[in-house]
C-alpha atoms as a PDB file:
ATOM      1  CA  UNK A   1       0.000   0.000   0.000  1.00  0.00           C
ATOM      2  CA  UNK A   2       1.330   3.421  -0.566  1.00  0.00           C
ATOM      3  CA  UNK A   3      -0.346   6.838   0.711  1.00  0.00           C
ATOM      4  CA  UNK A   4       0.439   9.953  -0.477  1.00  0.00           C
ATOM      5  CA  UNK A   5      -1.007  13.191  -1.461  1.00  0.00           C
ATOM      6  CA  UNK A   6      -1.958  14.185  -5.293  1.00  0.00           C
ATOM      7  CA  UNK A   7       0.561  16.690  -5.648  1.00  0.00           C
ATOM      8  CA  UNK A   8       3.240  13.803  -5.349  1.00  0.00           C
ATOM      9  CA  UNK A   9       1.329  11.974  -7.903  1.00  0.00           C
ATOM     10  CA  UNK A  10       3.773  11.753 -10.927  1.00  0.00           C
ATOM     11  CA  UNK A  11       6.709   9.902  -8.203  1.00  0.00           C
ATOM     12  CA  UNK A  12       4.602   7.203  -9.368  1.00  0.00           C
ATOM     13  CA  UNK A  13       4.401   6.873 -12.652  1.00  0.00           C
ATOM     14  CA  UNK A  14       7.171   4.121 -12.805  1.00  0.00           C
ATOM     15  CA  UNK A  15       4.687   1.913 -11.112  1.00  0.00           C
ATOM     16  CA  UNK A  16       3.756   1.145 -15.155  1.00  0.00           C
ATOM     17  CA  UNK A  17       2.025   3.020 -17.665  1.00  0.00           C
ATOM     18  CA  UNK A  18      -1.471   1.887 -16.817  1.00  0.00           C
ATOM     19  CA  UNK A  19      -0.821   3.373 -13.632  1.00  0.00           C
ATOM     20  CA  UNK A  20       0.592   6.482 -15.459  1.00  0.00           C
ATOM     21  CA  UNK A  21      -2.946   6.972 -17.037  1.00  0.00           C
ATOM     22  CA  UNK A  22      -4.721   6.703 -14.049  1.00  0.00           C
ATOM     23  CA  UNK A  23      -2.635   9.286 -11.808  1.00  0.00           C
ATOM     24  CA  UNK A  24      -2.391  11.779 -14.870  1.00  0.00           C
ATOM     25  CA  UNK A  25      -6.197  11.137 -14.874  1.00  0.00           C
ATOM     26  CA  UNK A  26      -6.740  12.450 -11.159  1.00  0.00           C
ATOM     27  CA  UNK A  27      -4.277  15.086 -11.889  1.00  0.00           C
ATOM     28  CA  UNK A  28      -5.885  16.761 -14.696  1.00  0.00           C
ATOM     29  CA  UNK A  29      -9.947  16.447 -13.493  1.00  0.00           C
ATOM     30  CA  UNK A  30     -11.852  18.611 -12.139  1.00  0.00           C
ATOM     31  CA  UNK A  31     -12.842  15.939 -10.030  1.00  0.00           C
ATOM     32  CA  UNK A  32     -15.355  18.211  -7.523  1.00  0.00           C
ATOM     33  CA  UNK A  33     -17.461  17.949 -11.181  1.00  0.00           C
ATOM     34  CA  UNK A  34     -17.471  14.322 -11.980  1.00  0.00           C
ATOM     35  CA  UNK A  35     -20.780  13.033 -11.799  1.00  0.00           C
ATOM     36  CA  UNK A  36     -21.089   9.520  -9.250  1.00  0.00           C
ATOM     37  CA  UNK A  37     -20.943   6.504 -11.361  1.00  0.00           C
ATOM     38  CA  UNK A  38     -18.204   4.850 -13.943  1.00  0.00           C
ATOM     39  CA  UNK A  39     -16.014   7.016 -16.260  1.00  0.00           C
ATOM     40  CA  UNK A  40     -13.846   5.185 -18.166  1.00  0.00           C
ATOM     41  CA  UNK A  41     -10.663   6.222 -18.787  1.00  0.00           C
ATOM     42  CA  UNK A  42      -8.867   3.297 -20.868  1.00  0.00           C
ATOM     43  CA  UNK A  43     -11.902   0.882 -21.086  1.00  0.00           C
ATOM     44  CA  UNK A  44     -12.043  -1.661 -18.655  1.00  0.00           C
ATOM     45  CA  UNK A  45      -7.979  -1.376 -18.584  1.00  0.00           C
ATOM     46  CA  UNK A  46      -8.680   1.995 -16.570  1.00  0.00           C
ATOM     47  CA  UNK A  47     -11.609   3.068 -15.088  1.00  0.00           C
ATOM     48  CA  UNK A  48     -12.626   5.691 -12.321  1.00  0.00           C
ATOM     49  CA  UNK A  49     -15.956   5.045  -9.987  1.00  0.00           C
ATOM     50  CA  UNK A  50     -17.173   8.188  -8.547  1.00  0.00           C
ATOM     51  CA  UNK A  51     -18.717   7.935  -5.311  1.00  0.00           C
ATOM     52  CA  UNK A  52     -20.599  10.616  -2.861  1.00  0.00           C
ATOM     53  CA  UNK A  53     -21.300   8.475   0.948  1.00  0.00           C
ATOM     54  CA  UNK A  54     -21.977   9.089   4.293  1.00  0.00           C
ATOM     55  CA  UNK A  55     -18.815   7.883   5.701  1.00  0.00           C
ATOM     56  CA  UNK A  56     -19.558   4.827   8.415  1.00  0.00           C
ATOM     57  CA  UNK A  57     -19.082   3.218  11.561  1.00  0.00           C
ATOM     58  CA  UNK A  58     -16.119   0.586  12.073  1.00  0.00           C
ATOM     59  CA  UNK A  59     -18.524  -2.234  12.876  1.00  0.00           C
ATOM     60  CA  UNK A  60     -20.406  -1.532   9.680  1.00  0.00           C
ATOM     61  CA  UNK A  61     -16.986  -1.767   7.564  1.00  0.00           C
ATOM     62  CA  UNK A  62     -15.576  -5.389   5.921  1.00  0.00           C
ATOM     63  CA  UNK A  63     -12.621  -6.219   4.661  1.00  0.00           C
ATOM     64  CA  UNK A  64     -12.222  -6.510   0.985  1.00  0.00           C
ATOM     65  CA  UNK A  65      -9.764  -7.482  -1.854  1.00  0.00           C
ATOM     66  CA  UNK A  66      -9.293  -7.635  -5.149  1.00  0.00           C
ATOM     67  CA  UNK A  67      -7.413 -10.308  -7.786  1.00  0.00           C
ATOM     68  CA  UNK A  68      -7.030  -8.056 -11.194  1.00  0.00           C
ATOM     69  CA  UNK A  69      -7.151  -4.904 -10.319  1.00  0.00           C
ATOM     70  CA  UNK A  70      -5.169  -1.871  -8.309  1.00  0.00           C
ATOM     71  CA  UNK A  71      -7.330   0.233  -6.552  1.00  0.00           C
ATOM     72  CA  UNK A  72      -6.098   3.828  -6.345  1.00  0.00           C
ATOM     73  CA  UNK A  73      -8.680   5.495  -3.853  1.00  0.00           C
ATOM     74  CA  UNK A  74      -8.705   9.404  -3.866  1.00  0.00           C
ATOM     75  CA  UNK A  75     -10.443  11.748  -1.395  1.00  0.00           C
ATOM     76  CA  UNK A  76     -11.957  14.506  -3.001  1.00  0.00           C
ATOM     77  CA  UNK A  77     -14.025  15.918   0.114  1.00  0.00           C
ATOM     78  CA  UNK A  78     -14.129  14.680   3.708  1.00  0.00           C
ATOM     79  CA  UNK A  79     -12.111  12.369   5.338  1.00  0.00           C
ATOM     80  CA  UNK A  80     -11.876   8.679   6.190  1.00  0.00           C
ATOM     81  CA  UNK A  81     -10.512   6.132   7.641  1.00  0.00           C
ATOM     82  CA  UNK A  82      -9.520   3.291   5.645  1.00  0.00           C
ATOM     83  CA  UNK A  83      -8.399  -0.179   6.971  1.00  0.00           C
ATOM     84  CA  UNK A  84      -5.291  -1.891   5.521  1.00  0.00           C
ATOM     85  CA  UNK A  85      -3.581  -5.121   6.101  1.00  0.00           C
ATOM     86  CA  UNK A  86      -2.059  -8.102   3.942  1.00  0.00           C
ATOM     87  CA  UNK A  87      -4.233 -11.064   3.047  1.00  0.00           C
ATOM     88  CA  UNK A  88      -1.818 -13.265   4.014  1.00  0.00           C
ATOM     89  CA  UNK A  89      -3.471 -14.329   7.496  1.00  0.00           C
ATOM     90  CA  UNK A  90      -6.631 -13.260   6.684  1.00  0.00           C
ATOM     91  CA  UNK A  91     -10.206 -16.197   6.325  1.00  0.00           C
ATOM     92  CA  UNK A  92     -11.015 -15.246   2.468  1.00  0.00           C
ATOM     93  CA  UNK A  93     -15.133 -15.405   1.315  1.00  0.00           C
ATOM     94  CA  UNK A  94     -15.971 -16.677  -1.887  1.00  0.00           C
ATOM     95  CA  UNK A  95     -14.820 -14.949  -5.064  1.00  0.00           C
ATOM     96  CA  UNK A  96     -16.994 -12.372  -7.180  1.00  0.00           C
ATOM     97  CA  UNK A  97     -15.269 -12.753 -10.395  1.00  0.00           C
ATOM     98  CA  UNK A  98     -17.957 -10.347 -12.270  1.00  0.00           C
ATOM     99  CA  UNK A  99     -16.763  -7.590  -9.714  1.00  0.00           C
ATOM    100  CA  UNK A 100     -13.265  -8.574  -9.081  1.00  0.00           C
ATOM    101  CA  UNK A 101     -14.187  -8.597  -5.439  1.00  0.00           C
ATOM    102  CA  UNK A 102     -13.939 -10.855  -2.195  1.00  0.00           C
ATOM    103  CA  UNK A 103     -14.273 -10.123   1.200  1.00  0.00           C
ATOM    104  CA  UNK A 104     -11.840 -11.170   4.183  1.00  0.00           C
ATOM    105  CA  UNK A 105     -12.214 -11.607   8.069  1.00  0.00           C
ATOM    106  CA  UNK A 106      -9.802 -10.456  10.520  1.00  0.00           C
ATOM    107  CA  UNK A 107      -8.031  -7.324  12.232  1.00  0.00           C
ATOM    108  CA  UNK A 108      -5.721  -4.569  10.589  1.00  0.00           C
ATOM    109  CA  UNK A 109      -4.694  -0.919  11.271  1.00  0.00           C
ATOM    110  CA  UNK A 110      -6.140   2.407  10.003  1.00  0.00           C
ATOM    111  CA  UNK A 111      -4.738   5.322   8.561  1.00  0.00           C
ATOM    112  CA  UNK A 112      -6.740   8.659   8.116  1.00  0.00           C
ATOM    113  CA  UNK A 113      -7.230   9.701   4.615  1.00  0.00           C
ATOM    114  CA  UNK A 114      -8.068  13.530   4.077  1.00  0.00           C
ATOM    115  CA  UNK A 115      -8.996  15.362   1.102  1.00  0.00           C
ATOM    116  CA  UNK A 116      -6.250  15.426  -1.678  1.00  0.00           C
ATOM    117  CA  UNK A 117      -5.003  12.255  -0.371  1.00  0.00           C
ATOM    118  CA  UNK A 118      -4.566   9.149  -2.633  1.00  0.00           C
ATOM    119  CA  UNK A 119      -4.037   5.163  -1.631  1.00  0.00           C
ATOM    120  CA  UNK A 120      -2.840   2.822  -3.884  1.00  0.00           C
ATOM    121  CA  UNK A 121      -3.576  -0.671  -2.857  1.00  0.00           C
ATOM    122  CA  UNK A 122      -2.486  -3.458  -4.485  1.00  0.00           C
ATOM    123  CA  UNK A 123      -4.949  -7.076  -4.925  1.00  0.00           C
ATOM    124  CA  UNK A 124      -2.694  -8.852  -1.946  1.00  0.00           C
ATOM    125  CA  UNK A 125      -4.289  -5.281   0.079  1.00  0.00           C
ATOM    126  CA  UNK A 126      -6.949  -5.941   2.033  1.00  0.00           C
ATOM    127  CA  UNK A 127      -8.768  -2.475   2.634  1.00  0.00           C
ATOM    128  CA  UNK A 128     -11.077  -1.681   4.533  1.00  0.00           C
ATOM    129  CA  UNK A 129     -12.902   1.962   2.589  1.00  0.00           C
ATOM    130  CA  UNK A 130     -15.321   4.515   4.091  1.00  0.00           C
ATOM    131  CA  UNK A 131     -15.106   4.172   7.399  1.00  0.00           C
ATOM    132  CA  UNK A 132     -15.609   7.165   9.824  1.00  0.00           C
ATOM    133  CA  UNK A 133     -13.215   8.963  12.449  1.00  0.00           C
ATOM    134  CA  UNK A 134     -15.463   9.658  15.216  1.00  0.00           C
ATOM    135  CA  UNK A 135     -18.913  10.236  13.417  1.00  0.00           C
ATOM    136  CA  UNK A 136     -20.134   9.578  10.166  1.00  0.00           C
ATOM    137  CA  UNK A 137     -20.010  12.366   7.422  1.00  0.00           C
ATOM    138  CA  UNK A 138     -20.144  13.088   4.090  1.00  0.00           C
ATOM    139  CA  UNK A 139     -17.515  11.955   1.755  1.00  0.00           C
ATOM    140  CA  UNK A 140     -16.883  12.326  -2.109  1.00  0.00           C
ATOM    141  CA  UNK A 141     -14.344   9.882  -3.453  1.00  0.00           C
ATOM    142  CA  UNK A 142     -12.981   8.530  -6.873  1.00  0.00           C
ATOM    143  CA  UNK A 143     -11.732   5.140  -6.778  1.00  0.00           C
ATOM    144  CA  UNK A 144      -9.842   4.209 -10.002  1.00  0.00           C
ATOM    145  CA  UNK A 145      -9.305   0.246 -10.907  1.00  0.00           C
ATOM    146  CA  UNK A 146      -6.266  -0.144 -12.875  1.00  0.00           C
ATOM    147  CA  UNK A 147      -5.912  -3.336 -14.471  1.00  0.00           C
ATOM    148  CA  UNK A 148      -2.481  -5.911 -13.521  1.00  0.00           C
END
């Protein structure tokens, strides 16, 4: 997992050039004007989900992970906690292969994620998204899957 903010952005690009796209992406958009929802960005090599939430409590939050695809998750308003730990360790659910998505049991830390912050978590990253400091509040986020 790697956190940093968006003005660091391009220290990244080396990560490969789908990843390229999708930090250039999040660099260039006016993202307090994307509309929730998909926008694709390199077809279903690159896409961004748009997302407006009430933020939640802990015990309302899972675990999730992910087999193809990199999630890079970007704060555009509010502020979050989000849960991160390796799979290794965790008890895996059964696979959603449709939405490249599974979820996990067991324990992890949490970091704070503020607006203008970006995580990139990789499929062995089990994350834990939208979950609230002290109280739950309103969040607007852009998640962008980047294909391995």
């Amino acid at each position: 997992m790697i956190i940093d903010v968006l003005e660091h952005a391009r220290e990244y690009y080396a990560l490969g050039p789908r990843m390229e796209t999708a930090l250039r992406y999040l660099e260039t958009q006016d993202c307090d004007t994307l509309t929730p929802g998909r926008h694709d960005i390199d077809g279903n090599h690159v896409y961004a989900l748009v997302h407006r939430y009430q933020s939640k409590l802990r015990e309302e939050g899972f675990w999730e992970a992910h087999h193809h695809y990199i999630d890079v998750q970007y704060v555009i308003s509010g502020t979050e906690h989000l849960g991160y730990r390796p799979v290794s360790g965790m008890q895996a659910g059964p696979y959603d292969q449709e939405k490249d998505f599974y979820k996990l049991e067991g324990a992890g830390e949490f970091i704070t994620l503020r607006a203008g912050y970006f995580a990139i978590l990789k499929p062995r990253d089990a994350h834990m998204p939208g979950i609230a400091l002290h109280a739950p509040e309103p969040v607007h986020k852009m998640v962008i899957k980047v294909r391995v």
